[in-house]
Protein backbone atom coordinates (compact mmCIF):
# COMPACT_ATOMS: atom_id res chain seq x y z
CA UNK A 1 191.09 26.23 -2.11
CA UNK A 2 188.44 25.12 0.50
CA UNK A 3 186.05 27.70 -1.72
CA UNK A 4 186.95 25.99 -5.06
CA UNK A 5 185.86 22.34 -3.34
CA UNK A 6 182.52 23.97 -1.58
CA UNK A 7 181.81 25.66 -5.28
CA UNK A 8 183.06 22.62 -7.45
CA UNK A 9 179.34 23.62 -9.28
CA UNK A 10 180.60 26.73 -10.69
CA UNK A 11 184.21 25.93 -11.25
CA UNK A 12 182.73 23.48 -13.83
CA UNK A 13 180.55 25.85 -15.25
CA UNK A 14 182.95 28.34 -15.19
CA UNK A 15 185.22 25.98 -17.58
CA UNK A 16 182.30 25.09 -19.73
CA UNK A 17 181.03 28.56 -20.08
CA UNK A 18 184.85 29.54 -21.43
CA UNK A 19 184.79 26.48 -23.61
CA UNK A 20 181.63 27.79 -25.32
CA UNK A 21 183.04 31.45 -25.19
CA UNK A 22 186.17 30.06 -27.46
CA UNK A 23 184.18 28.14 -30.07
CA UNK A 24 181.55 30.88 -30.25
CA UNK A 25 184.05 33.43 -31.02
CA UNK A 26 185.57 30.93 -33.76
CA UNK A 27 182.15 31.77 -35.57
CA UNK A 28 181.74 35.61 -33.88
CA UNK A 29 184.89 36.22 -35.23
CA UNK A 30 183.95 37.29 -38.73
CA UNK A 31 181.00 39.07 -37.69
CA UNK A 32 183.24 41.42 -35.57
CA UNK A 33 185.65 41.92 -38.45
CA UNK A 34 182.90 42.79 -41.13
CA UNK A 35 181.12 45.38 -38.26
CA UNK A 36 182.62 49.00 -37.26
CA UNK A 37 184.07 48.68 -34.20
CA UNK A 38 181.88 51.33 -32.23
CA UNK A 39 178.68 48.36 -32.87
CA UNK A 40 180.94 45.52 -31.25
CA UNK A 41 179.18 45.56 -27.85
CA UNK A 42 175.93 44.48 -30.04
CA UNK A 43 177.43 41.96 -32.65
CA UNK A 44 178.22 38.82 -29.85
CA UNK A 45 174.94 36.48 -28.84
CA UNK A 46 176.72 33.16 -28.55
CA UNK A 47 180.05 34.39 -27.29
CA UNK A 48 179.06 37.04 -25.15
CA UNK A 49 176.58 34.90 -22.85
CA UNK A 50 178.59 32.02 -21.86
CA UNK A 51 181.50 34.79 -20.99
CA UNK A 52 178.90 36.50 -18.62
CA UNK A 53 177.73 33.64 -17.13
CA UNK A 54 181.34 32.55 -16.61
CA UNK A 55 182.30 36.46 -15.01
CA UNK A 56 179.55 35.79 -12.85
CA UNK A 57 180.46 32.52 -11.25
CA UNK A 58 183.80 33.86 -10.93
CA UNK A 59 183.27 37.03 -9.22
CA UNK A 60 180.77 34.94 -7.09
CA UNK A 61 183.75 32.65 -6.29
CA UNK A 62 186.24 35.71 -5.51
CA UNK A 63 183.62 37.84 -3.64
CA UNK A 64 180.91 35.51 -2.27
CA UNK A 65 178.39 37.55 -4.20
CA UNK A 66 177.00 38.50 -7.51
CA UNK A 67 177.17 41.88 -9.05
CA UNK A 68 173.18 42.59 -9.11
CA UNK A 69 173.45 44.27 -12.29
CA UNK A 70 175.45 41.97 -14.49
CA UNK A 71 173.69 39.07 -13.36
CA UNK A 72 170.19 40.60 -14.13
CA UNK A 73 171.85 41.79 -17.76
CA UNK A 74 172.97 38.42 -18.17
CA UNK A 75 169.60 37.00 -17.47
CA UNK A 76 167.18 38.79 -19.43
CA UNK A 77 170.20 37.63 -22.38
CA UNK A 78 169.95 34.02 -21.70
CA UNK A 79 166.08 33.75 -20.80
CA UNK A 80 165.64 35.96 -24.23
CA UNK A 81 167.72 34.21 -26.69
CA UNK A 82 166.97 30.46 -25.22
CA UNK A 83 163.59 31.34 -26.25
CA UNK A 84 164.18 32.84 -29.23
CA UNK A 85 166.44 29.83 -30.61
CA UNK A 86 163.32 27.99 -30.37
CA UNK A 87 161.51 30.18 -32.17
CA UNK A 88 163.96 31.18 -34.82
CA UNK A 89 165.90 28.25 -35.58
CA UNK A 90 162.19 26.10 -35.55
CA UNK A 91 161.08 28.00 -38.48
CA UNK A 92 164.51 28.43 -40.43
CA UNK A 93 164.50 24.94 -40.55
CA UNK A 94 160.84 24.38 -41.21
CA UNK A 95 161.32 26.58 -44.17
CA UNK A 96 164.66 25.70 -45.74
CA UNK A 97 164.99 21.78 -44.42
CA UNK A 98 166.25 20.28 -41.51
CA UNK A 99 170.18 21.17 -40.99
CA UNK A 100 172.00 20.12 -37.83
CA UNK A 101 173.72 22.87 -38.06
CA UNK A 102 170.60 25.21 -37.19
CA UNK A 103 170.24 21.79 -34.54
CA UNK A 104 173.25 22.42 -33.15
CA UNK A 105 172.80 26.16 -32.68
CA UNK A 106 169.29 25.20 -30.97
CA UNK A 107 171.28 22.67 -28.47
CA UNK A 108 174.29 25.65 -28.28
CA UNK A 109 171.94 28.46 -27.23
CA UNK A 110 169.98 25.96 -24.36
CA UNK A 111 173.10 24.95 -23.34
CA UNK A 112 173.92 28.50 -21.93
CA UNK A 113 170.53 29.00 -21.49
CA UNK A 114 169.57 26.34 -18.91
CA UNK A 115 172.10 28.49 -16.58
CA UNK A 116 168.77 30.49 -15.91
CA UNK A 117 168.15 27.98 -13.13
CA UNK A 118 171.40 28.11 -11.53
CA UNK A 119 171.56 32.05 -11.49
CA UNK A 120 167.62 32.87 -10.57
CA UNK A 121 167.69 32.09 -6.99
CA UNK A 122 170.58 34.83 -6.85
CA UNK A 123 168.84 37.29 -8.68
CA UNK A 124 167.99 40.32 -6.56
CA UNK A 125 166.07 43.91 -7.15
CA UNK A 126 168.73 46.54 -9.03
CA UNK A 127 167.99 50.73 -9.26
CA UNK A 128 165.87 51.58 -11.70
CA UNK A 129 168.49 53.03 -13.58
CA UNK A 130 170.32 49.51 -13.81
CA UNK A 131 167.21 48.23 -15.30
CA UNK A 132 166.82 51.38 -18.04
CA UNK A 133 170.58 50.66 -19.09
CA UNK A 134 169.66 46.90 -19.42
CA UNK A 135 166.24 47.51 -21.59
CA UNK A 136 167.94 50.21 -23.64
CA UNK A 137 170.85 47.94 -24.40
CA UNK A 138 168.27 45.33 -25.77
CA UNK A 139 166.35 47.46 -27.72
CA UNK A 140 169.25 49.16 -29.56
CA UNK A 141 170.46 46.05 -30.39
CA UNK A 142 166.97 44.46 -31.76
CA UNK A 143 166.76 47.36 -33.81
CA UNK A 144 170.50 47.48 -34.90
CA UNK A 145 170.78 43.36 -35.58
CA UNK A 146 167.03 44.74 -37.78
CA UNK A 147 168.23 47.85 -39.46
CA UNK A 148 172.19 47.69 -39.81
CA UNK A 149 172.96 44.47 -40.61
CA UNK A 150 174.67 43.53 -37.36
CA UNK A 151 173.04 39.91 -37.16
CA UNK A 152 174.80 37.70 -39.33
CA UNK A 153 171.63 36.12 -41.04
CA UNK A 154 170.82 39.43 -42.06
CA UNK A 155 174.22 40.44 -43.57
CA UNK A 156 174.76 37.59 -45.58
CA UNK A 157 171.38 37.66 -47.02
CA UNK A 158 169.83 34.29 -45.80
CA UNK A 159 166.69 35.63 -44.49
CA UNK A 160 164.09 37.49 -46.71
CA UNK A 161 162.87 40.93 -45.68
CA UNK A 162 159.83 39.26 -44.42
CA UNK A 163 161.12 37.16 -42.45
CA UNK A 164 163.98 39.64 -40.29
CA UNK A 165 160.69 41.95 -39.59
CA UNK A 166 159.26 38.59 -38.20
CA UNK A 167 161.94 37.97 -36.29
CA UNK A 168 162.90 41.35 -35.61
CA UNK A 169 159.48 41.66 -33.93
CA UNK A 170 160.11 38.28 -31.88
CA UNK A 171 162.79 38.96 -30.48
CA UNK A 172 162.28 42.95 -29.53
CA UNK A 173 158.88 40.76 -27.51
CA UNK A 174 160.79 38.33 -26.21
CA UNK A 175 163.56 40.97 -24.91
CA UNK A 176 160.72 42.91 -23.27
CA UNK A 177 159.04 39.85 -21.78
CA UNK A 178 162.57 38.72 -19.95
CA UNK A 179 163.27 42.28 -18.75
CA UNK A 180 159.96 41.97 -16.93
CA UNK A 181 160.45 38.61 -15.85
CA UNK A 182 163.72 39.53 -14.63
CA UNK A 183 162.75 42.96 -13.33
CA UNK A 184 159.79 41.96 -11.40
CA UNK A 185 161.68 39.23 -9.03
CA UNK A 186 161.16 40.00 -5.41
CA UNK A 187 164.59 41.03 -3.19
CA UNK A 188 165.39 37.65 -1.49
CA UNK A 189 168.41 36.59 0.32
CA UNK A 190 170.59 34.32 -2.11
CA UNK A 191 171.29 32.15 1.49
CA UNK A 192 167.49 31.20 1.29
């Protein structure tokens, strides 16, 4: 209990992060049901980040330490798509009109995202093999959410064919550049 009142921080984050898993999944939900099953560790973005985030804080809390590996995956995720929802959702709506829904995803996807500062200072070196799982994962899913149809914009036609290569490029970039941010963090002691 004495843990739980030291980390008060991440017990609340913890509870927000679940919160945010719940509703996500409200909206994930068809996306996993119109997707083969062997693609479902590529469909979540919303869903899957705010449950990471929340694993983390609670392994942190039961362990007194982050698994490296899972908290660098989970970074290059929310350092990725935080900047991508500014890119993407920016020129969805500049296109097609404002819509607070696209707002709200913007606000949904920094909400998770701004958990970048909380995590970084516990971020240490992984193996190299760590890092090749993480940047494969990424780039099969860029080119699966591009190619077949796992990304929900895609699927139900919103976005021209123009416009997923746009943002197919984006966000295969913006993958790339958070792996390297991530990846190039020097091995500090998270008691610094």
């Amino acid at each position: 209990m004495n843990n739980l009142k030291k980390n008060w921080g991440f017990v609340v984050l913890i509870v927000l992060d679940l919160f945010m898993t719940g509703a996500a999944l409200t909206i994930d939900y068809r996306d996993f049901v119109e997707t083969p099953f062997y693609l479902w560790i590529f469909v979540p973005i919303c869903s899957l980040y705010p449950l990471l985030l929340a694993v983390n804080y609670a392994i942190y809390l039961w362990r007194k330490k982050f698994v490296q590996w899972l908290l660098n995956f989970t970074a290059v995720g929310i350092i990725s798509y935080s900047l991508m929802a500014l890119v993407f959702y920016s020129l969805y709506m500049y296109n097609r009109g404002f819509a607070w829904y696209e707002f709200g995803n913007i606000f949904w996807v920094l909400l998770y995202g701004s958990q970048i500062f909380v995590i970084w200072k516990y971020l240490l070196k992984i193996h190299w093999a760590g890092y090749a799982s993480i940047l494969i994962y990424f780039i099969a899913k860029d080119f699966l959410d591009r190619f077949s149809a796992t990304y929900s914009y895609q699927r139900y036609g919103i976005l021209s064919s123009f416009e997923l290569n746009v943002f197919f490029v984006a966000v295969l970039v913006l993958h790339i550049f958070a792996f390297i941010i991530v990846s190039q963090r020097k091995e500090m002691s998270p008691m610094k």
